[in-house]
N, C-alpha and C. Protein backbone atom coordinates (compact mmCIF):
# COMPACT_ATOMS: atom_id res chain seq x y z
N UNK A 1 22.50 3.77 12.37
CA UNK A 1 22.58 3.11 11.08
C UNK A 1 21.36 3.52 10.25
N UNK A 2 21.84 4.19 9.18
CA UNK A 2 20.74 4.36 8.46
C UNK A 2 20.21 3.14 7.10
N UNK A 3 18.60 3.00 7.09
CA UNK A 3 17.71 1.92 6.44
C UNK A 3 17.88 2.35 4.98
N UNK A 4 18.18 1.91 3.91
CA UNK A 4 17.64 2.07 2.57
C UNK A 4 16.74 1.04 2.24
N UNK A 5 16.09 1.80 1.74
CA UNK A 5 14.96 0.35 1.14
C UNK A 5 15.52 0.21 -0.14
N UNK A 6 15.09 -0.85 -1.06
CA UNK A 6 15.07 -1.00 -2.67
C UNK A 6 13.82 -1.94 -2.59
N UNK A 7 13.81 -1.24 -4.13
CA UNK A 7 11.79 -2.01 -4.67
C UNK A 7 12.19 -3.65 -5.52
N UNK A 8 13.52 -4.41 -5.23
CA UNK A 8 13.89 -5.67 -5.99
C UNK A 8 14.06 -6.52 -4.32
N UNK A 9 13.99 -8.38 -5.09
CA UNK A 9 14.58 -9.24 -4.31
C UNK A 9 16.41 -9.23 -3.29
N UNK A 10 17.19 -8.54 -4.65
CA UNK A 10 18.53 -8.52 -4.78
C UNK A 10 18.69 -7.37 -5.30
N UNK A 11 20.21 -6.76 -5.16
CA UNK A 11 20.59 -5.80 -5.86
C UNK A 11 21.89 -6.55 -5.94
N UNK A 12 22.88 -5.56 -6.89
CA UNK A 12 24.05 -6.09 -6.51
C UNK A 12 24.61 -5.16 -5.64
N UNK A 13 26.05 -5.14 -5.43
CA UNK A 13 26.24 -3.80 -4.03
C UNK A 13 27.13 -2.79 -4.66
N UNK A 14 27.31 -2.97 -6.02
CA UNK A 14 27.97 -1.88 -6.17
C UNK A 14 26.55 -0.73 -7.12
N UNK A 15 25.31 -1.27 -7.25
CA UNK A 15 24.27 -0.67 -7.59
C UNK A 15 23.70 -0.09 -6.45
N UNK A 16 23.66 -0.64 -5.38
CA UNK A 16 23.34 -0.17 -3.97
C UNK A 16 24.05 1.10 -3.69
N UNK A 17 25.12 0.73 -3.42
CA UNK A 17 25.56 2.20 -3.28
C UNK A 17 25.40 3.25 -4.13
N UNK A 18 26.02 3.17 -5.26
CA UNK A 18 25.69 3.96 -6.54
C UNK A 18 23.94 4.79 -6.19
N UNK A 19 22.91 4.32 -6.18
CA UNK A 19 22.03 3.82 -6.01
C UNK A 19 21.26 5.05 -5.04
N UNK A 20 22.01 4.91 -3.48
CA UNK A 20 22.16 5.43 -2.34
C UNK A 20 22.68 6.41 -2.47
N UNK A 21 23.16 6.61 -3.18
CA UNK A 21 24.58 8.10 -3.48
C UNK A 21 25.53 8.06 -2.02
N UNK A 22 25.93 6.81 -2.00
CA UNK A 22 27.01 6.25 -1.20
C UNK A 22 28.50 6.99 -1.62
N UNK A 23 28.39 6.11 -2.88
CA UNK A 23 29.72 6.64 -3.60
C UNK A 23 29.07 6.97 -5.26
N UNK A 24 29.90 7.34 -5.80
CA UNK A 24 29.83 8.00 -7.41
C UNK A 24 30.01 7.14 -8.11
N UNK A 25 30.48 5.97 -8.62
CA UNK A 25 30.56 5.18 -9.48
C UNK A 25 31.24 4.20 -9.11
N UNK A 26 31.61 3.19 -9.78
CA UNK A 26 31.44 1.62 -9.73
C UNK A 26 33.41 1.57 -9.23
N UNK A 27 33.91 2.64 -9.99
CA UNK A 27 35.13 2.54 -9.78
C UNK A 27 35.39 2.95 -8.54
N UNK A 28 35.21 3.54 -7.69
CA UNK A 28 35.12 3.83 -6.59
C UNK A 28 34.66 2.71 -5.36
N UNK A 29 33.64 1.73 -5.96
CA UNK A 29 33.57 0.68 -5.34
C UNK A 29 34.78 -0.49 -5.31
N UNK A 30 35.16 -0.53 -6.38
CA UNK A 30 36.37 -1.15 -6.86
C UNK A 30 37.90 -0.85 -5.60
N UNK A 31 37.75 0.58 -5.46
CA UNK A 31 38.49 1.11 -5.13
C UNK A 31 38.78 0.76 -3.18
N UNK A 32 37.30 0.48 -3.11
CA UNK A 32 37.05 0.72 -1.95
C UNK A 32 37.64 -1.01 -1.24
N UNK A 33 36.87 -1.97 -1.95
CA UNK A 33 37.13 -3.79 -2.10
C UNK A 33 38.38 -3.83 -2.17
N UNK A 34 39.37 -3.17 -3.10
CA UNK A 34 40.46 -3.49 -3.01
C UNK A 34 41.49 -3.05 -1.63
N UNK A 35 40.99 -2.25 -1.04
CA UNK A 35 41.27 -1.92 0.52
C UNK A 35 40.99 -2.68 1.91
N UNK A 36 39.66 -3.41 1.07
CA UNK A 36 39.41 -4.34 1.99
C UNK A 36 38.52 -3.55 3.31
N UNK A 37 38.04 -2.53 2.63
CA UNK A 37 36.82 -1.42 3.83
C UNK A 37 35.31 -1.71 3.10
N UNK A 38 34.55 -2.70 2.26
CA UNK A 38 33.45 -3.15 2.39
C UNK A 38 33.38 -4.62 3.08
N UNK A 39 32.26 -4.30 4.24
CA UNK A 39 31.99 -5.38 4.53
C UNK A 39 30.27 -5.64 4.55
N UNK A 40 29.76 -6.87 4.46
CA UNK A 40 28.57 -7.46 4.05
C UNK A 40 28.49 -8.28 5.33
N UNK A 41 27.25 -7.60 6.04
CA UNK A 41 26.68 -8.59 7.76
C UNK A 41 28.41 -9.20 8.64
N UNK A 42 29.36 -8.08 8.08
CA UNK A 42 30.23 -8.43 9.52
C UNK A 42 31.58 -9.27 8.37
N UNK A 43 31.25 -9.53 6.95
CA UNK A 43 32.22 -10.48 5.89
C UNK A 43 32.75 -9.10 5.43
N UNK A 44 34.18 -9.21 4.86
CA UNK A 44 34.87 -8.64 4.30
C UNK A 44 34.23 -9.01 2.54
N UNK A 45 34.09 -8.05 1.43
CA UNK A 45 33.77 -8.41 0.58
C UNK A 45 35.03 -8.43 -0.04
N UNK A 46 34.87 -8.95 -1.48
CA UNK A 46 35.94 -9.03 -2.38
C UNK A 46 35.43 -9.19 -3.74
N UNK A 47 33.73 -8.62 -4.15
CA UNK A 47 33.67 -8.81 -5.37
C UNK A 47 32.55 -7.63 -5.63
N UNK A 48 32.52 -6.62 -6.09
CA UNK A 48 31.99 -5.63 -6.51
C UNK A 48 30.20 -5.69 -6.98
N UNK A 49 29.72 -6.84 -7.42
CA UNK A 49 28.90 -7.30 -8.16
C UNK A 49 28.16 -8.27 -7.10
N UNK A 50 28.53 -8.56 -5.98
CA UNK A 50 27.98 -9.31 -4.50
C UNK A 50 26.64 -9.23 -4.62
N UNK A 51 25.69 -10.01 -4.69
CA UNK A 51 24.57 -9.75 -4.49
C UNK A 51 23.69 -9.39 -3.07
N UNK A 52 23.19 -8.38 -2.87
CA UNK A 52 22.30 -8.19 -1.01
C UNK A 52 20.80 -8.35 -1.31
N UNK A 53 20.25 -8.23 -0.04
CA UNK A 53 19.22 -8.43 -0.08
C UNK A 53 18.38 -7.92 1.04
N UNK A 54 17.59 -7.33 1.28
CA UNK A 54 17.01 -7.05 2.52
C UNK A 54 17.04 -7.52 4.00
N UNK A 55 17.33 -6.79 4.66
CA UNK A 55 18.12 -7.28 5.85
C UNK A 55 19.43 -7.57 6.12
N UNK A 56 20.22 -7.43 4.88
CA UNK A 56 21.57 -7.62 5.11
C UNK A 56 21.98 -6.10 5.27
N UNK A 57 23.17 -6.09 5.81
CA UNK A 57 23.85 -5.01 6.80
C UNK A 57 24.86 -4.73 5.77
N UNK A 58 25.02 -3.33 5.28
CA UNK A 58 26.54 -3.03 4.43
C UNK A 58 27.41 -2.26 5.15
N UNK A 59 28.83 -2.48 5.45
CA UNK A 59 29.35 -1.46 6.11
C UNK A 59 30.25 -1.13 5.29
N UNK A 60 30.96 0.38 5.47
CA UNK A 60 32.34 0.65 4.72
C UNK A 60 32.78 1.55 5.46
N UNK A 61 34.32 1.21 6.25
CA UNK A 61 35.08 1.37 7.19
C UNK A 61 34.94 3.14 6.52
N UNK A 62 35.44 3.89 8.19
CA UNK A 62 34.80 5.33 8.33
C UNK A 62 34.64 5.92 7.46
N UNK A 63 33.37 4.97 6.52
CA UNK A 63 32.25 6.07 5.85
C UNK A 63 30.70 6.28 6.32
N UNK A 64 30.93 4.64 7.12
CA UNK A 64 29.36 4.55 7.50
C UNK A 64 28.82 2.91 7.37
N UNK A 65 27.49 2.79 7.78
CA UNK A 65 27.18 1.65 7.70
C UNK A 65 25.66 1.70 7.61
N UNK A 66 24.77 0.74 6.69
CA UNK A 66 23.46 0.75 6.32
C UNK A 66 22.41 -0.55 6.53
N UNK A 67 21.49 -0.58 6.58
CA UNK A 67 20.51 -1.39 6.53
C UNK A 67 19.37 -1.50 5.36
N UNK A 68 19.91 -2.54 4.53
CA UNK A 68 18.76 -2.57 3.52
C UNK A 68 17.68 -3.23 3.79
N UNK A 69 16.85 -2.58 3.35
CA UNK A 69 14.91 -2.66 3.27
C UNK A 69 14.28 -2.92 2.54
N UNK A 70 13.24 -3.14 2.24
CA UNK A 70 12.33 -3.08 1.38
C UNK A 70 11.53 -1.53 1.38
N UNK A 71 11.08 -1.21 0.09
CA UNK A 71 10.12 -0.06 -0.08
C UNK A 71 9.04 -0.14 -0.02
């Protein structure tokens, strides 16, 4: 599992990725929620704009899975 840090309290998660160069844009996150392949510490998400925070776990079914940090 690879660590990203970010230099904030919160991000939201579709900035995270974006962010990460996870995925390319926001629509793509969209894309991804509506499949029901982001999940947040083990939760299925369902809102694009989710707020994380360090130490929380992002996964997205076989693309990968991350650990956010601090910088």
């Amino acid at each position: 599992m690879e660590e990203i840090g970010i230099s904030t309290t919160t991000i939201q998660l579709d900035q995270f990725l974006k962010w990460a160069g996870i995925i390319e844009s926001g629509g793509q996150v969209k894309l991804l929620i509506e499949d029901g392949l982001v999940f947040i510490n083990g939760t299925q998400i369902h809102e694009r704009r989710k707020k994380i925070q360090p130490g929380d776990i992002v996964e997205i079914t076989d693309i990968g899975k991350w650990k956010v940090t601090t910088e």
